[in-house]
PDB file of N, CA and C in Angstrom:
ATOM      1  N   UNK A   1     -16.832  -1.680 -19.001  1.00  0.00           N
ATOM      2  CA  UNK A   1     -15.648  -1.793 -18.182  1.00  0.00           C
ATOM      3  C   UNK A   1     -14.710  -2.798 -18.843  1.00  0.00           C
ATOM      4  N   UNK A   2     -13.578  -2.487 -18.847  1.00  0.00           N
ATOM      5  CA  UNK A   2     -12.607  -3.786 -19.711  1.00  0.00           C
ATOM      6  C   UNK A   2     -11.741  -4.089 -18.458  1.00  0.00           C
ATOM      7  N   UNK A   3     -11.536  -5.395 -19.147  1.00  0.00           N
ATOM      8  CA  UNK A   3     -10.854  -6.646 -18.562  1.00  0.00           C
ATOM      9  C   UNK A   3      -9.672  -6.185 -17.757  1.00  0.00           C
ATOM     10  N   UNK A   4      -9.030  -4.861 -17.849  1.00  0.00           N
ATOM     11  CA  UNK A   4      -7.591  -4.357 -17.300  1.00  0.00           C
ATOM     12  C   UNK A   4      -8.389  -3.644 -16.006  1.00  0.00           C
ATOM     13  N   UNK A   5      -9.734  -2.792 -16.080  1.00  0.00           N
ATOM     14  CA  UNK A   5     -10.369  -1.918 -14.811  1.00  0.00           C
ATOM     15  C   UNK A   5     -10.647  -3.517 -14.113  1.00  0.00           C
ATOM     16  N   UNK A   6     -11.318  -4.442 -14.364  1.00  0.00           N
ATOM     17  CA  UNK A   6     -11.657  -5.296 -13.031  1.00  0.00           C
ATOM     18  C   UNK A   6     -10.450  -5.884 -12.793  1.00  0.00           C
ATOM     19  N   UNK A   7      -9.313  -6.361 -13.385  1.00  0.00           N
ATOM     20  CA  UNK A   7      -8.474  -7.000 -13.218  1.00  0.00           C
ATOM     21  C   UNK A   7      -8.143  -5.855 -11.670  1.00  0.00           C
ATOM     22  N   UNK A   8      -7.779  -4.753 -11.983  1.00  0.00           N
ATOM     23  CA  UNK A   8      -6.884  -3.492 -10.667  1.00  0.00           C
ATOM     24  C   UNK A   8      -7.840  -3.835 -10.051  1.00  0.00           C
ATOM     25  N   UNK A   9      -9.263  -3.536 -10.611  1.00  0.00           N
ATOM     26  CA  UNK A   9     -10.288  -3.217  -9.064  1.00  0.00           C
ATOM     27  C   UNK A   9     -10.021  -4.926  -8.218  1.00  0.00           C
ATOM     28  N   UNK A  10     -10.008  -6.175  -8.522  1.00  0.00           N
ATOM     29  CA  UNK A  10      -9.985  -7.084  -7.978  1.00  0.00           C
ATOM     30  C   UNK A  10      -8.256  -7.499  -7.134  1.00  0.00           C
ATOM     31  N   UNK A  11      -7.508  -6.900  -7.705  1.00  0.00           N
ATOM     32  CA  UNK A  11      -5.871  -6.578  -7.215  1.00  0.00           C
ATOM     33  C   UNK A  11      -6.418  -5.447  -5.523  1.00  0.00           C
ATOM     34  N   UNK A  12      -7.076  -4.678  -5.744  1.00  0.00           N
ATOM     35  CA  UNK A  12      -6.880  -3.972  -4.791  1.00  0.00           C
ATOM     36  C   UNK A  12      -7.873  -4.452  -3.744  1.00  0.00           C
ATOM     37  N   UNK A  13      -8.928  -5.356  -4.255  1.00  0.00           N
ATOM     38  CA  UNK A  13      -9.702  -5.873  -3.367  1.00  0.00           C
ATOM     39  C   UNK A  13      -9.247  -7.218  -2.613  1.00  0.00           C
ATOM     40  N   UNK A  14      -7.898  -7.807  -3.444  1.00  0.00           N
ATOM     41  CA  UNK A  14      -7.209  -8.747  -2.544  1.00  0.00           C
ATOM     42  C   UNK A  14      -6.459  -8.637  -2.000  1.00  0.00           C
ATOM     43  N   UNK A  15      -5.724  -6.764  -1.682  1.00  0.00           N
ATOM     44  CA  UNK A  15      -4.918  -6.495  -0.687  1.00  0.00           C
ATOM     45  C   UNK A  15      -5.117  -6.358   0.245  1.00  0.00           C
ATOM     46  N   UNK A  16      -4.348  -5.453   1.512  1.00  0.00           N
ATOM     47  CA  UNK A  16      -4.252  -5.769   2.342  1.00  0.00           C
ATOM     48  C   UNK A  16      -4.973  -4.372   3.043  1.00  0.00           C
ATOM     49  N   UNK A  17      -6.318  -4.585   3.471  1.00  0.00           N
ATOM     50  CA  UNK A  17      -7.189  -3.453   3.589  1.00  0.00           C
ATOM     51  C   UNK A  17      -6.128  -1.762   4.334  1.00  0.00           C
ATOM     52  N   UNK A  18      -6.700  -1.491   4.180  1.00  0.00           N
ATOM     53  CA  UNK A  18      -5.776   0.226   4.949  1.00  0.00           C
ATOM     54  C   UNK A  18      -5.773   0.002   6.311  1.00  0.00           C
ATOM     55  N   UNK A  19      -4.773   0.498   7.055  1.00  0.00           N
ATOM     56  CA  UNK A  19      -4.506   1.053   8.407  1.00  0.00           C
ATOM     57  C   UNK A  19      -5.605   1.618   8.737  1.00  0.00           C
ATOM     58  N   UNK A  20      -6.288   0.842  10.148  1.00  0.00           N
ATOM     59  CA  UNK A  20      -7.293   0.940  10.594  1.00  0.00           C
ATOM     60  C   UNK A  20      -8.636   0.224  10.413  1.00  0.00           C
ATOM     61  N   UNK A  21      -8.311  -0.759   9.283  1.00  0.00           N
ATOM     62  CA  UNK A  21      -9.235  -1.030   8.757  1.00  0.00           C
ATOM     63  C   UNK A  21      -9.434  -2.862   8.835  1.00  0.00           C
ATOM     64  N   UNK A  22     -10.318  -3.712   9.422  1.00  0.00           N
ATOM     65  CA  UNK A  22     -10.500  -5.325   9.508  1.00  0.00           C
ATOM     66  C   UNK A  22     -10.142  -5.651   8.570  1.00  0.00           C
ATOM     67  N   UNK A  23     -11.080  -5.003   7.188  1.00  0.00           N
ATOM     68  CA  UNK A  23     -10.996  -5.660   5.767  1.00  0.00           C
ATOM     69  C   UNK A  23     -11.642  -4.478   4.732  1.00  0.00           C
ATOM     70  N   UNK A  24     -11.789  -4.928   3.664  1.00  0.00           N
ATOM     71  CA  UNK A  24     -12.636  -4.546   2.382  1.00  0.00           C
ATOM     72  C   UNK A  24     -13.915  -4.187   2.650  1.00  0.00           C
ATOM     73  N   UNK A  25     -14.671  -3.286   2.405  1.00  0.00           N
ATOM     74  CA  UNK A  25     -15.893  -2.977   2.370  1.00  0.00           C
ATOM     75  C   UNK A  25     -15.969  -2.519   0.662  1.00  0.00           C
ATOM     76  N   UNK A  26     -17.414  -2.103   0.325  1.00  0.00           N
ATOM     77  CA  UNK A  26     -17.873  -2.206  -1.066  1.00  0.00           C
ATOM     78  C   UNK A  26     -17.839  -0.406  -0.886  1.00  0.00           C
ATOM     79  N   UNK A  27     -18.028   0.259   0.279  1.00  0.00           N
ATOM     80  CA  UNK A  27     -18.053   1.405   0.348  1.00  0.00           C
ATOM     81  C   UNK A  27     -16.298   2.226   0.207  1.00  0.00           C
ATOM     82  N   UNK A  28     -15.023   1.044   1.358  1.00  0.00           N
ATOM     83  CA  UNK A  28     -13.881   1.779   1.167  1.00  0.00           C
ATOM     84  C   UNK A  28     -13.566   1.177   0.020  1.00  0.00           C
ATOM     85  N   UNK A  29     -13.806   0.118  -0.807  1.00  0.00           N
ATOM     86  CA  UNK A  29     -13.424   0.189  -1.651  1.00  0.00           C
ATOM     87  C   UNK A  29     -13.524   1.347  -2.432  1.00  0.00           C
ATOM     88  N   UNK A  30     -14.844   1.682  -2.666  1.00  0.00           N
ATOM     89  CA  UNK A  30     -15.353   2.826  -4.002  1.00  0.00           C
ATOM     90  C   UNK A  30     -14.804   4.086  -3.482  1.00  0.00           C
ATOM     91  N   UNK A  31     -14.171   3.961  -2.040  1.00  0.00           N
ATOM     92  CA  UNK A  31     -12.989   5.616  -2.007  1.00  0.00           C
ATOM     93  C   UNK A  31     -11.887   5.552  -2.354  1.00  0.00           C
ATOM     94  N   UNK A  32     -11.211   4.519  -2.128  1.00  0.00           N
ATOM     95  CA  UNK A  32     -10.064   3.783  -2.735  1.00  0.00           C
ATOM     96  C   UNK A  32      -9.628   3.837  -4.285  1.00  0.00           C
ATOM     97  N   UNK A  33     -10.736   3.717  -4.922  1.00  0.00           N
ATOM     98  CA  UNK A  33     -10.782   3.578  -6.194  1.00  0.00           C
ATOM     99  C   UNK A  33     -11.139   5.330  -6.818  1.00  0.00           C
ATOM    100  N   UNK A  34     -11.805   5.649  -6.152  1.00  0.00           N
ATOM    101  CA  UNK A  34     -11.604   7.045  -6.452  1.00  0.00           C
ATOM    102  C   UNK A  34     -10.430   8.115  -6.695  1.00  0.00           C
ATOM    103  N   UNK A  35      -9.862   7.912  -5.789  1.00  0.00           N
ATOM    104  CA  UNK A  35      -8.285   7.973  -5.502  1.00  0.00           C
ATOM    105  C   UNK A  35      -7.344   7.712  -6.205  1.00  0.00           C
ATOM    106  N   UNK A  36      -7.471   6.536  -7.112  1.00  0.00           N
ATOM    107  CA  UNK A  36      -6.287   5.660  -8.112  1.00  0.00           C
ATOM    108  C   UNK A  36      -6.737   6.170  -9.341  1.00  0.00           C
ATOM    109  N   UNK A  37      -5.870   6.995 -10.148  1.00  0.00           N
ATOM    110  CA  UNK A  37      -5.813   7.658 -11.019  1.00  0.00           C
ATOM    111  C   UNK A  37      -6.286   6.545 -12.615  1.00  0.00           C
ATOM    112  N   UNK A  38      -5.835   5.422 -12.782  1.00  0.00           N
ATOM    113  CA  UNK A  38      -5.427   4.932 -13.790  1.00  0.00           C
ATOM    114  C   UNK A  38      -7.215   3.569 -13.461  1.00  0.00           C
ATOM    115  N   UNK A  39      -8.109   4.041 -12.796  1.00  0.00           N
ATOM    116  CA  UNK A  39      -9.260   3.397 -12.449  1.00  0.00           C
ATOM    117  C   UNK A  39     -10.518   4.414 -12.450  1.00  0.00           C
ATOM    118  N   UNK A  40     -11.209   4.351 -13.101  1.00  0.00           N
ATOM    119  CA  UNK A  40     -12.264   5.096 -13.382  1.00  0.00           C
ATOM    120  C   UNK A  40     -13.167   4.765 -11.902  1.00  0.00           C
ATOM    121  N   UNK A  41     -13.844   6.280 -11.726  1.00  0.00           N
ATOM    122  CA  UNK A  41     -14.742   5.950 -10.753  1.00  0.00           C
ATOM    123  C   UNK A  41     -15.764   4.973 -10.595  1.00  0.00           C
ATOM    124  N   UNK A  42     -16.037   4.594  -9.954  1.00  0.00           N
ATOM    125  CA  UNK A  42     -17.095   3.090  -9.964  1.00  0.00           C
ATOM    126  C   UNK A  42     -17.692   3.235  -8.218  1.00  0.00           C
ATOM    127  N   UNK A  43     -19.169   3.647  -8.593  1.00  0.00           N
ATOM    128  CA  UNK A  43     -19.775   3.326  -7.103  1.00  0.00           C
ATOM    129  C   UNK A  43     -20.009   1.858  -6.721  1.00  0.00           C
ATOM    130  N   UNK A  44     -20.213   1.931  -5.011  1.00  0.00           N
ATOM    131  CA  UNK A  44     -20.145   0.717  -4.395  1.00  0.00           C
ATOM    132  C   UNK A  44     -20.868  -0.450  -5.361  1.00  0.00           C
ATOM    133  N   UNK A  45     -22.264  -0.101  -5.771  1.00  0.00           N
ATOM    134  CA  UNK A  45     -23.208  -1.496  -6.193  1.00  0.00           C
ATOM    135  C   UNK A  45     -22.534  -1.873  -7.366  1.00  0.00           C
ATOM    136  N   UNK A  46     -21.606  -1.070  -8.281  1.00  0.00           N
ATOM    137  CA  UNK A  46     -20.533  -1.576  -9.574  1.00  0.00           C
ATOM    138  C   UNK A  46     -19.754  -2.335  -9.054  1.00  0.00           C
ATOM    139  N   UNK A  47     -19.113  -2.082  -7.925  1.00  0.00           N
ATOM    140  CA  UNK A  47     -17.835  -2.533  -7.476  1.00  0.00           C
ATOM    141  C   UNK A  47     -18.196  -3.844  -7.335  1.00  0.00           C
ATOM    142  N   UNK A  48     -19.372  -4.195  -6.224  1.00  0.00           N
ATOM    143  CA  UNK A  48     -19.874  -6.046  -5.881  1.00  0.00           C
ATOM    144  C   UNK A  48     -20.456  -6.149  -6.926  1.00  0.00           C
ATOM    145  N   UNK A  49     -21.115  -5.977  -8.110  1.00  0.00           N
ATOM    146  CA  UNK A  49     -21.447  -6.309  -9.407  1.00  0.00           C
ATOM    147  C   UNK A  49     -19.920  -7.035 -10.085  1.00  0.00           C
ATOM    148  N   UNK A  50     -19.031  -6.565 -10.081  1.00  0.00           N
ATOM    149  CA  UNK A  50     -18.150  -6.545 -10.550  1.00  0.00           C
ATOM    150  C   UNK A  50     -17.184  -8.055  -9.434  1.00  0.00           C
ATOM    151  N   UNK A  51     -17.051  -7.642  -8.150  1.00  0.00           N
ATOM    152  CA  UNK A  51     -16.754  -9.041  -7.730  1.00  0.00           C
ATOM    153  C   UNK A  51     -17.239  -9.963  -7.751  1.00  0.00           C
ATOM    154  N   UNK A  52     -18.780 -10.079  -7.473  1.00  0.00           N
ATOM    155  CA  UNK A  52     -19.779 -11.108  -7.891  1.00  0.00           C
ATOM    156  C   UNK A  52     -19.505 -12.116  -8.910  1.00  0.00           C
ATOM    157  N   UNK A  53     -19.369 -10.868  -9.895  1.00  0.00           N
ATOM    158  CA  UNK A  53     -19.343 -11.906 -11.353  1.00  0.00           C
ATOM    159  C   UNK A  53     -17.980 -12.534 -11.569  1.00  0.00           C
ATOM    160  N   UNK A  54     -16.944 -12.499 -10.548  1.00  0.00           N
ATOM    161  CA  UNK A  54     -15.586 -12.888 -10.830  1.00  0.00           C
ATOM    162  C   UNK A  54     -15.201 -13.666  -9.424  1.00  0.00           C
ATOM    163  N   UNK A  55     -16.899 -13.705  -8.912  1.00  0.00           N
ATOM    164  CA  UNK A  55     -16.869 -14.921  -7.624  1.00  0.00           C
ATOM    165  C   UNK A  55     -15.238 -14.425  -6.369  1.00  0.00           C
ATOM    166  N   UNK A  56     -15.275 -13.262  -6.287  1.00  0.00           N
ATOM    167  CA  UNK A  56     -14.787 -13.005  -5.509  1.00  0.00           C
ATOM    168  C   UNK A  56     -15.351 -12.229  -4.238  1.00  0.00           C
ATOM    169  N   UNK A  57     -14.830 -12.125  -2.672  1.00  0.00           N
ATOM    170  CA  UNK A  57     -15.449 -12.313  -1.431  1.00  0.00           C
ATOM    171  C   UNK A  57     -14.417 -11.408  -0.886  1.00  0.00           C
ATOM    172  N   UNK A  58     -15.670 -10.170  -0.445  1.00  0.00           N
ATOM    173  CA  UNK A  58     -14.703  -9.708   0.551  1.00  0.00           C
ATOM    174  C   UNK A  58     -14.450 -10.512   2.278  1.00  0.00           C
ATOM    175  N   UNK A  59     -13.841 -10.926   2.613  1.00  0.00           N
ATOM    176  CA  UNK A  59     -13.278 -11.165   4.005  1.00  0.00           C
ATOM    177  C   UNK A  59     -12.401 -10.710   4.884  1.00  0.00           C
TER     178      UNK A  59
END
């Protein structure tokens, strides 16, 4: 994964979750990301692999 895919995946994990939605999950994320053309698919346990290591929290 390069430095430009976590950079988006962590951009979209500090927005502002979807209509209807409290917050971020590891699951809407990985539909979310499915969706965004210019982000390769990545299931949920990649996705918190991936925030983990960049010490970021969904809330």
């Amino acid at each position: 994964m390069t430095g430009e895919v976590e950079a988006r995946l962590i951009a979209l994990a500090c927005s502002k979750p979807p209509k209807g939605h409290a917050r971020w999950s590891l699951r809407l994320l990985e539909k979310h990301v499915a969706l965004t053309e210019d982000i390769p698919d990545l299931d949920h346990s990649t996705i918190g692999r991936v925030l983990k290591k960049r010490n970021c929290a969904l809330t």
